[in-house]
C-alpha atoms as a PDB file:
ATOM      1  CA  UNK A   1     -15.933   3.893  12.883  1.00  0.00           C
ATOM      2  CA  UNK A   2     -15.755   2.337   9.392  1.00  0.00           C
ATOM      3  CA  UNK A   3     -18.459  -0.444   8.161  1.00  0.00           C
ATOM      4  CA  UNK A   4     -16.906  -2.802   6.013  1.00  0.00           C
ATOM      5  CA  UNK A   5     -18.872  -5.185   3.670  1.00  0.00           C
ATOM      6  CA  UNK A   6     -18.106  -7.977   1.579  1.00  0.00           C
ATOM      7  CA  UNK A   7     -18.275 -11.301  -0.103  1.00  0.00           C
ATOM      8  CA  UNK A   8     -15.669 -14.257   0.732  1.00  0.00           C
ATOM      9  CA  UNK A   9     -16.211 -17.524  -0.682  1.00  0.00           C
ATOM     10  CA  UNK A  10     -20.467 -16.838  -0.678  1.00  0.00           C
ATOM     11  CA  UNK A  11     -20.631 -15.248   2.169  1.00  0.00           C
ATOM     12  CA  UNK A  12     -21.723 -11.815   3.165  1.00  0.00           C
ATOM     13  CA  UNK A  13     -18.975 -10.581   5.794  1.00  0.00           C
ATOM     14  CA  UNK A  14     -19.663  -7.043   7.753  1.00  0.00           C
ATOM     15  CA  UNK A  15     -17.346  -5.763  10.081  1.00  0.00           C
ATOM     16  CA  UNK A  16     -17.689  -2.180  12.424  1.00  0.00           C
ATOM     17  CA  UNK A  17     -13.989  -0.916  12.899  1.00  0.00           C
ATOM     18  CA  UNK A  18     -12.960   1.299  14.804  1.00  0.00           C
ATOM     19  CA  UNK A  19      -9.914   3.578  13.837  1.00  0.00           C
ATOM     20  CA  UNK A  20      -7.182   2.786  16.041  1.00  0.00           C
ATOM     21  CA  UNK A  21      -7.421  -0.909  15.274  1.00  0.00           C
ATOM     22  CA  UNK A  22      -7.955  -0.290  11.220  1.00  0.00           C
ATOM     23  CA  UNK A  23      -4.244   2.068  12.075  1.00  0.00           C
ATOM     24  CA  UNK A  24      -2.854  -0.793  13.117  1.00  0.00           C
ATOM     25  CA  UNK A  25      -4.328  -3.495  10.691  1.00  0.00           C
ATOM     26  CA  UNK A  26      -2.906  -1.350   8.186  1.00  0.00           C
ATOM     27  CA  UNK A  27       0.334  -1.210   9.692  1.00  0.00           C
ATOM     28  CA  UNK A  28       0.584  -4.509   9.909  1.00  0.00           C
ATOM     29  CA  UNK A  29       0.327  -5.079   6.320  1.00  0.00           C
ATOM     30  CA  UNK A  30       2.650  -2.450   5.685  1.00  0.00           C
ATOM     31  CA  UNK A  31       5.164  -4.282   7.917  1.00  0.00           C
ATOM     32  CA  UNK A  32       4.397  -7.352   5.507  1.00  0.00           C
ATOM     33  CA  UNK A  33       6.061  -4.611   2.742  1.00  0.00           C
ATOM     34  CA  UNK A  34       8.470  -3.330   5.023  1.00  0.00           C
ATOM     35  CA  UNK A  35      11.258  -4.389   2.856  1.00  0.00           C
ATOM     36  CA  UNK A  36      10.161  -2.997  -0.486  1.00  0.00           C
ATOM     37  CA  UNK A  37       9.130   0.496   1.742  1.00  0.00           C
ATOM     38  CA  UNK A  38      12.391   2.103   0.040  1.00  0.00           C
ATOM     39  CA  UNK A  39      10.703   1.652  -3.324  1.00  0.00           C
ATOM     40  CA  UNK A  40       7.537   3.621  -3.477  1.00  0.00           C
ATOM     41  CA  UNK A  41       5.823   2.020  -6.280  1.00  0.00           C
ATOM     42  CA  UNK A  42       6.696  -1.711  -5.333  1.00  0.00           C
ATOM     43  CA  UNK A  43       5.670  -0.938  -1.639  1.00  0.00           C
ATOM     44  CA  UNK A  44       2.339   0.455  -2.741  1.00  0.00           C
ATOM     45  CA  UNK A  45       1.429  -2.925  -5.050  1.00  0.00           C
ATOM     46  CA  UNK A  46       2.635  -5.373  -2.418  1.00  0.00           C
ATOM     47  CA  UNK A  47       0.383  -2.946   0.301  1.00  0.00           C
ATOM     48  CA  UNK A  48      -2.677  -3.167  -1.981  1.00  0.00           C
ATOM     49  CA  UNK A  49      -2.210  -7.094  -2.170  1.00  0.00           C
ATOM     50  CA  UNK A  50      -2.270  -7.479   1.805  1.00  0.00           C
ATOM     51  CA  UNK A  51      -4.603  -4.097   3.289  1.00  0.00           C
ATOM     52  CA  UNK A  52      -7.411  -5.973   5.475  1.00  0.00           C
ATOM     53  CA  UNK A  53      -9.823  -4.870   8.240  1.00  0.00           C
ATOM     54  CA  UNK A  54      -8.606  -5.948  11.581  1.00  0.00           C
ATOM     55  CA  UNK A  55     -11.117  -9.279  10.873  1.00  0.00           C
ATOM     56  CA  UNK A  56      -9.415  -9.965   7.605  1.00  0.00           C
ATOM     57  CA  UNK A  57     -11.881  -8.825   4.982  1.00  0.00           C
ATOM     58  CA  UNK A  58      -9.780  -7.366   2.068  1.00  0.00           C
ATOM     59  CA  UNK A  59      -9.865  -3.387   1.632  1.00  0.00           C
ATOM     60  CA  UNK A  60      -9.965  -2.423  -1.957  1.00  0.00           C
ATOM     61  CA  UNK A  61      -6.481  -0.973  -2.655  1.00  0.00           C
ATOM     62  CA  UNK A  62      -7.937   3.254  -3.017  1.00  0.00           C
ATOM     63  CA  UNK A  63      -9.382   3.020  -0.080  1.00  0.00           C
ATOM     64  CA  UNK A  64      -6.346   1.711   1.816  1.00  0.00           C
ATOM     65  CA  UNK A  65      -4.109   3.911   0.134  1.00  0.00           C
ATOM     66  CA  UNK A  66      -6.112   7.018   0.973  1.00  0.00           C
ATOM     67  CA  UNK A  67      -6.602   5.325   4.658  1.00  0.00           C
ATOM     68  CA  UNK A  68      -2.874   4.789   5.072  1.00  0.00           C
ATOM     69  CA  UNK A  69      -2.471   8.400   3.724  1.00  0.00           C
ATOM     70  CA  UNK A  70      -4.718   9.714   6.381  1.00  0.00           C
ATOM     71  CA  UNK A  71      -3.481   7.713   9.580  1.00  0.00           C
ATOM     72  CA  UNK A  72       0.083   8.295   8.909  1.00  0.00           C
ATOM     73  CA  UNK A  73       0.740  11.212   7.017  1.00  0.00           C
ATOM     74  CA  UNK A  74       3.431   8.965   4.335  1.00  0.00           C
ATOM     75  CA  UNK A  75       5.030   6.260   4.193  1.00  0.00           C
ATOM     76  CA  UNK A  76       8.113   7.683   4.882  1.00  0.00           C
ATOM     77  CA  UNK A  77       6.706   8.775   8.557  1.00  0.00           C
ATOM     78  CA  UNK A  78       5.251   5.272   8.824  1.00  0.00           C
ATOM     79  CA  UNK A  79       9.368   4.095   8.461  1.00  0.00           C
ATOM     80  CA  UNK A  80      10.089   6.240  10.713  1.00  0.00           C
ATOM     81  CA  UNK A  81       7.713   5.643  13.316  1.00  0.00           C
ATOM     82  CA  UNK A  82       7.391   1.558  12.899  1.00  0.00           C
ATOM     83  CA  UNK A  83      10.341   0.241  10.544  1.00  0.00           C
ATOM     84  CA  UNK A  84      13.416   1.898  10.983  1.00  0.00           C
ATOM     85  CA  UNK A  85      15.495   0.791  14.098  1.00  0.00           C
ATOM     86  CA  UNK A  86      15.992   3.523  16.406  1.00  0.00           C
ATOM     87  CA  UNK A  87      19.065   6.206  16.285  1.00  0.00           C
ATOM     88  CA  UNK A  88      22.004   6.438  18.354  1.00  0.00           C
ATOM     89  CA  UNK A  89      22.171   9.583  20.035  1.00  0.00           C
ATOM     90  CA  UNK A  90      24.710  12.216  19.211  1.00  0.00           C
ATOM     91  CA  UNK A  91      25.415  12.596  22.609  1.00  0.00           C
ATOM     92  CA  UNK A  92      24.142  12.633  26.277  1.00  0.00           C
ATOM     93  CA  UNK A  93      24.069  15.573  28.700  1.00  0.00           C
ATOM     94  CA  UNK A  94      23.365  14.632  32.719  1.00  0.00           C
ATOM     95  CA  UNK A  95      20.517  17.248  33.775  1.00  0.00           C
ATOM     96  CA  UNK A  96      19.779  18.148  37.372  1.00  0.00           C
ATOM     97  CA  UNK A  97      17.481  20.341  38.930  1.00  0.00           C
ATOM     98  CA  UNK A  98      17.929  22.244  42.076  1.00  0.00           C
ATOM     99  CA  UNK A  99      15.122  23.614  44.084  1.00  0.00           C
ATOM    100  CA  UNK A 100      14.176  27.412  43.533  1.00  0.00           C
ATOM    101  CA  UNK A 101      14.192  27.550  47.202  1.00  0.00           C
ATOM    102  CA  UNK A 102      16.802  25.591  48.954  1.00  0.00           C
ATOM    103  CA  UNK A 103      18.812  25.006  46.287  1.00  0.00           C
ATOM    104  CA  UNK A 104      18.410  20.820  47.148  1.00  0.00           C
ATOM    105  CA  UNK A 105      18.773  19.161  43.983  1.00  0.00           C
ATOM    106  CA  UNK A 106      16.114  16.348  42.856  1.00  0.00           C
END
């Protein structure tokens, strides 16, 4: 679980996250970048600008970074997993099996 703390308009904000939702509140601002994902450096800026907790309190842009960095590995496996469309297989093959015993198949 992460604690974060912080002030928004005079107000003290604290928020207990736990990891799978921070994974995805930080793919969700990634998806917010998704376009500029092919450019490192103008992906990283535009990530900084929208990182938040899952209850919308900023996260200071090193600590997303190194966050993102940990959940996902890079961004180019975050593309992979959550922007890119999915790829047409090269081909097909139909696999049955048949029993070991009576040779039914299933």
């Amino acid at each position: 679980a992460l604690v974060g703390i912080s002030m928004k308009e005079g107000e003290l904000l604290a928020e207990v996250v736990d990891q799978d939702s921070l994974k995805i509140a930080l793919s969700d601002a990634a998806l917010a970048c998704g376009s500029l994902s092919s450019d490192g450096a103008a992906w990283r800026s535009c990530f900084a600008s929208q990182a938040a907790s899952p209850g919308g309190v900023p996260l200071p842009s090193d600590l997303s970074s190194q966050t993102f960095k940990f959940m996902w590995g890079s961004l180019e496996h975050w593309r992979q997993c959550i922007y890119d469309g999915d790829t047409v297989p090269i081909r097909q093959m139909p696999v049955s099996v048949a029993d070991a015993v009576g040779g039914e198949k299933r």
